[in-house]
Protein backbone atom coordinates (compact mmCIF):
# COMPACT_ATOMS: atom_id res chain seq x y z
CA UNK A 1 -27.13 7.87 15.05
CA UNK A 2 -27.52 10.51 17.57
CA UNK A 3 -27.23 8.48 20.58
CA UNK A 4 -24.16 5.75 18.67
CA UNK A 5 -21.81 8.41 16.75
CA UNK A 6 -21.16 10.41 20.64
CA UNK A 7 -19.95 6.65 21.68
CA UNK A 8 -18.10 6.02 18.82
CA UNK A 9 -15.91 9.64 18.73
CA UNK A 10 -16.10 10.13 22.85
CA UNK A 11 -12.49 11.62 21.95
CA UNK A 12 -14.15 14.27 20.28
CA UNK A 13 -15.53 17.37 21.71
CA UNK A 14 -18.44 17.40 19.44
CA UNK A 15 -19.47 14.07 20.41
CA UNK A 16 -19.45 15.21 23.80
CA UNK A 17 -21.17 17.71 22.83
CA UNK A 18 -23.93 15.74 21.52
CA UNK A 19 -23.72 13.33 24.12
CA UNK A 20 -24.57 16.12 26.52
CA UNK A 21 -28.25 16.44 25.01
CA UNK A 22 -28.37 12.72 26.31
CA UNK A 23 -27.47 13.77 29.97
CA UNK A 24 -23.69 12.88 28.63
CA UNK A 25 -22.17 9.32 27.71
CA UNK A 26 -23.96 7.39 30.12
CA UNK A 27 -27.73 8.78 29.05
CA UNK A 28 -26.60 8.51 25.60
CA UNK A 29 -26.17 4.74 26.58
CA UNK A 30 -29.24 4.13 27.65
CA UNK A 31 -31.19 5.98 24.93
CA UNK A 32 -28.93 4.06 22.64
CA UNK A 33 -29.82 0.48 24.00
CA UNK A 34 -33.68 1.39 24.00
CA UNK A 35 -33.02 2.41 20.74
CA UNK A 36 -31.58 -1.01 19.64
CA UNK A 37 -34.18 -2.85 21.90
CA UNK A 38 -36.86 -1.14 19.23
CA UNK A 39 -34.77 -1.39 16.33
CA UNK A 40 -34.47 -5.66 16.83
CA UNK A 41 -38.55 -6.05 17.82
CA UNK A 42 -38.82 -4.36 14.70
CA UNK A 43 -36.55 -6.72 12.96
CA UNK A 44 -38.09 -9.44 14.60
CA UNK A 45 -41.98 -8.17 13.39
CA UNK A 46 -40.58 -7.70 9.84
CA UNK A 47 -39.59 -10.94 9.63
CA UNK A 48 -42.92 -12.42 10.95
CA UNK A 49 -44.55 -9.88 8.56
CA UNK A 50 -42.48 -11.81 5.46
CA UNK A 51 -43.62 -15.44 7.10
CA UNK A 52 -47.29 -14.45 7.18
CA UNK A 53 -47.13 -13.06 3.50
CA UNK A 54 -45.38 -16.09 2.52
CA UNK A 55 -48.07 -18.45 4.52
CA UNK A 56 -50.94 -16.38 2.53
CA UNK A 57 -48.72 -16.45 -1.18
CA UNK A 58 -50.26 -19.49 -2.28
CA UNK A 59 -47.85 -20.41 -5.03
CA UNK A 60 -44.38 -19.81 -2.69
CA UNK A 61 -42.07 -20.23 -6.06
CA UNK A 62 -44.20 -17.71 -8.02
CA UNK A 63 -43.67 -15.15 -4.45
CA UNK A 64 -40.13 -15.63 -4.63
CA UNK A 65 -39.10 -15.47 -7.92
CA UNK A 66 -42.34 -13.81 -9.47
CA UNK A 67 -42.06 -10.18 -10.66
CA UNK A 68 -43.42 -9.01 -7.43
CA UNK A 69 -40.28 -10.28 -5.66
CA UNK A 70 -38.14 -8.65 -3.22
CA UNK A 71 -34.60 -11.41 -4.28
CA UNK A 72 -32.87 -10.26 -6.59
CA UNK A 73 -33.50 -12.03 -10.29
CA UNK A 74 -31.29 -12.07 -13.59
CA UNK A 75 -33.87 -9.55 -14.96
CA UNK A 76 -32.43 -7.08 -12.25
CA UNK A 77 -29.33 -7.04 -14.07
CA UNK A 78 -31.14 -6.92 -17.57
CA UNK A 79 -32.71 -3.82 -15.51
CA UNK A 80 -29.18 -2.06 -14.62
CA UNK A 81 -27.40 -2.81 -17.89
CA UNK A 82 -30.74 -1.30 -19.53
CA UNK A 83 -30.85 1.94 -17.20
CA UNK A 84 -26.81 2.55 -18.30
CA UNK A 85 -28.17 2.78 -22.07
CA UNK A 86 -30.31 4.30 -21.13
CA UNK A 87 -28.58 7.24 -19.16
CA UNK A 88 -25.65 7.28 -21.33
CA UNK A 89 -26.39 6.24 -24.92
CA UNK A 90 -30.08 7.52 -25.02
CA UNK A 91 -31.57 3.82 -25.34
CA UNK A 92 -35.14 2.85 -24.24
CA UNK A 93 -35.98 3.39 -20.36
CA UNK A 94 -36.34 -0.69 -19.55
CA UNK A 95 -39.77 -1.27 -18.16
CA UNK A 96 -38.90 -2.37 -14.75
CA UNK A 97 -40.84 -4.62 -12.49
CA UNK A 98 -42.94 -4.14 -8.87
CA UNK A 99 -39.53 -3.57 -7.28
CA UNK A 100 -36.78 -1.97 -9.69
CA UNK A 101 -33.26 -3.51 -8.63
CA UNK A 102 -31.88 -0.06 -6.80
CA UNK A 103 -35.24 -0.41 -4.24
CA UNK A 104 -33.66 -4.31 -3.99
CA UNK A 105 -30.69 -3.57 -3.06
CA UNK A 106 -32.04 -1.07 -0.45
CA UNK A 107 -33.90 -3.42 0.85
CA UNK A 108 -31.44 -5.59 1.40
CA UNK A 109 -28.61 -3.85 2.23
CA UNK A 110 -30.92 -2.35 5.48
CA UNK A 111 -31.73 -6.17 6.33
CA UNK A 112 -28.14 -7.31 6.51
CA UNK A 113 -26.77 -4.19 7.89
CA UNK A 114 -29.40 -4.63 10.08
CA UNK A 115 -28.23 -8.11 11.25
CA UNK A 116 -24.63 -6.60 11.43
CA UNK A 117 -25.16 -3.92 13.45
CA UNK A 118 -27.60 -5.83 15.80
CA UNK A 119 -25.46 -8.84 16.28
CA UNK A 120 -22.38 -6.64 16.77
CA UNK A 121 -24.52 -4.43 19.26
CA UNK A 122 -25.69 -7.25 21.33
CA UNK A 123 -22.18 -8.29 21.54
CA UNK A 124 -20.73 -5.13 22.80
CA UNK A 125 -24.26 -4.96 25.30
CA UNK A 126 -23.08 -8.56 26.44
CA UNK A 127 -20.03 -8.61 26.42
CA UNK A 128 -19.44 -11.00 29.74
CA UNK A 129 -21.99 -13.75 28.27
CA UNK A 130 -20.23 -13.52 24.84
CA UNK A 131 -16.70 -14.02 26.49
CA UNK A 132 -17.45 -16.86 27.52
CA UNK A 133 -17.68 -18.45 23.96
CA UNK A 134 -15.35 -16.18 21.76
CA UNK A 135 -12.21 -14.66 21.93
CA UNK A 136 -11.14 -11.18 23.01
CA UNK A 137 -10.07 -9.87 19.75
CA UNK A 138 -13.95 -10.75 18.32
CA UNK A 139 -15.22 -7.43 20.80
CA UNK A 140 -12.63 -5.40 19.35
CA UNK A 141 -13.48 -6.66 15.78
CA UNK A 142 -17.27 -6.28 16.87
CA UNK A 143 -16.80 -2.59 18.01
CA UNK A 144 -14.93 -1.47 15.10
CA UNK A 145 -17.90 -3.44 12.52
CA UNK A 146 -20.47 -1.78 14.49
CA UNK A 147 -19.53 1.69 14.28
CA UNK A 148 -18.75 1.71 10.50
CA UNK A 149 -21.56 0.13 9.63
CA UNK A 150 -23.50 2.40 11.22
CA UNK A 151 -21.72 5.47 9.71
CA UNK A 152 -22.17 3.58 6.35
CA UNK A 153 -25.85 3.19 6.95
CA UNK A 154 -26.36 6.56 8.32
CA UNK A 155 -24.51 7.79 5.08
CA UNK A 156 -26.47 5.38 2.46
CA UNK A 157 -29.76 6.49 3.78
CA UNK A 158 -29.07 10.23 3.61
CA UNK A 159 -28.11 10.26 0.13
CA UNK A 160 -29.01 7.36 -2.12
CA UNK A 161 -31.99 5.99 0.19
CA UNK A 162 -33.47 9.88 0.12
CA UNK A 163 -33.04 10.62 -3.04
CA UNK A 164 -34.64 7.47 -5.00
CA UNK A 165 -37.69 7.61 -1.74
CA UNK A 166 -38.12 11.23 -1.48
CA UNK A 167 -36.76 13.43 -4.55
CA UNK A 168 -37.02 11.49 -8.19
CA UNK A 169 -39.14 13.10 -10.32
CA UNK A 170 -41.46 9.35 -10.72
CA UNK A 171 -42.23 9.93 -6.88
């Protein structure tokens, strides 16, 4: 975020302004492509984390559609419809399972904006080998995906992400 938003405003002088901690646009480049560098081999090591856990499951329907799993399941929206009773008519608190459907969501709305913001990154990072199998208007598309998403993620992790980790009373 520090290293992407100074990119994404340059027109702006507190992006330039934060770009200057980075030795201006240029170092805030290259901190930002290390960055992404670490950001996909940990993409790529979560992903071989999930095969090895699904190797070791044993029963592979029961570890993807068990309670202990991480897609989403009708009982999720059992869950939701159950937590709106229960904040706004009083009803029971639903007993939820391993992983309630808000931590689901998280999950996977950091896996695909993950995926979006990497493939879009590498795009813009490539731009010369990528030209030479899509069209011009897919980099301006590209840029435009990557720094929203971004903003969006930065934005969704500072507020719902933090609260439900960091500040409900259960934690």
């Amino acid at each position: 975020t520090l290293t992407g938003m100074p990119l994404l405003f340059a027109d702006h002088a507190w992006a330039r302004a934060l770009a200057g901690l980075f030795g201006g646009v240029a170092g805030a480049g290259i901190v930002h492509r290390i960055l992404a560098v670490i950001l996909i081999a940990n993409f790529v090591l979560h992903g071989y984390s999930v095969w090895q856990r699904k190797k070791k499951a044993g029963n592979v329907k029961h570890w993807l559609f068990g309670p202990n799993s991480l897609l989403p399941r009708l009982q999720d929206v059992r869950d939701a419809l159950g937590m709106f009773r229960w904040f706004f008519t009083g009803g029971p608190k639903p007993r939820l399972d391993r992983w309630t459907y808000w931590e689901k969501f998280d999950y996977w709305a950091e896996i695909f904006g993950t995926g979006v913001i990497g493939g879009t990154g590498l795009l813009l990072w490539f731009p010369e080998f990528f030209s030479w199998y899509l069209p011009g208007w897919f980099f301006n598309v590209s840029s435009v995906v990557h720094g929203y998403e971004a903003l969006l993620a930065v934005c969704f992790i500072f507020t719902i992400h933090f609260f439900n980790a960091h500040l409900r009373p259960e934690k």
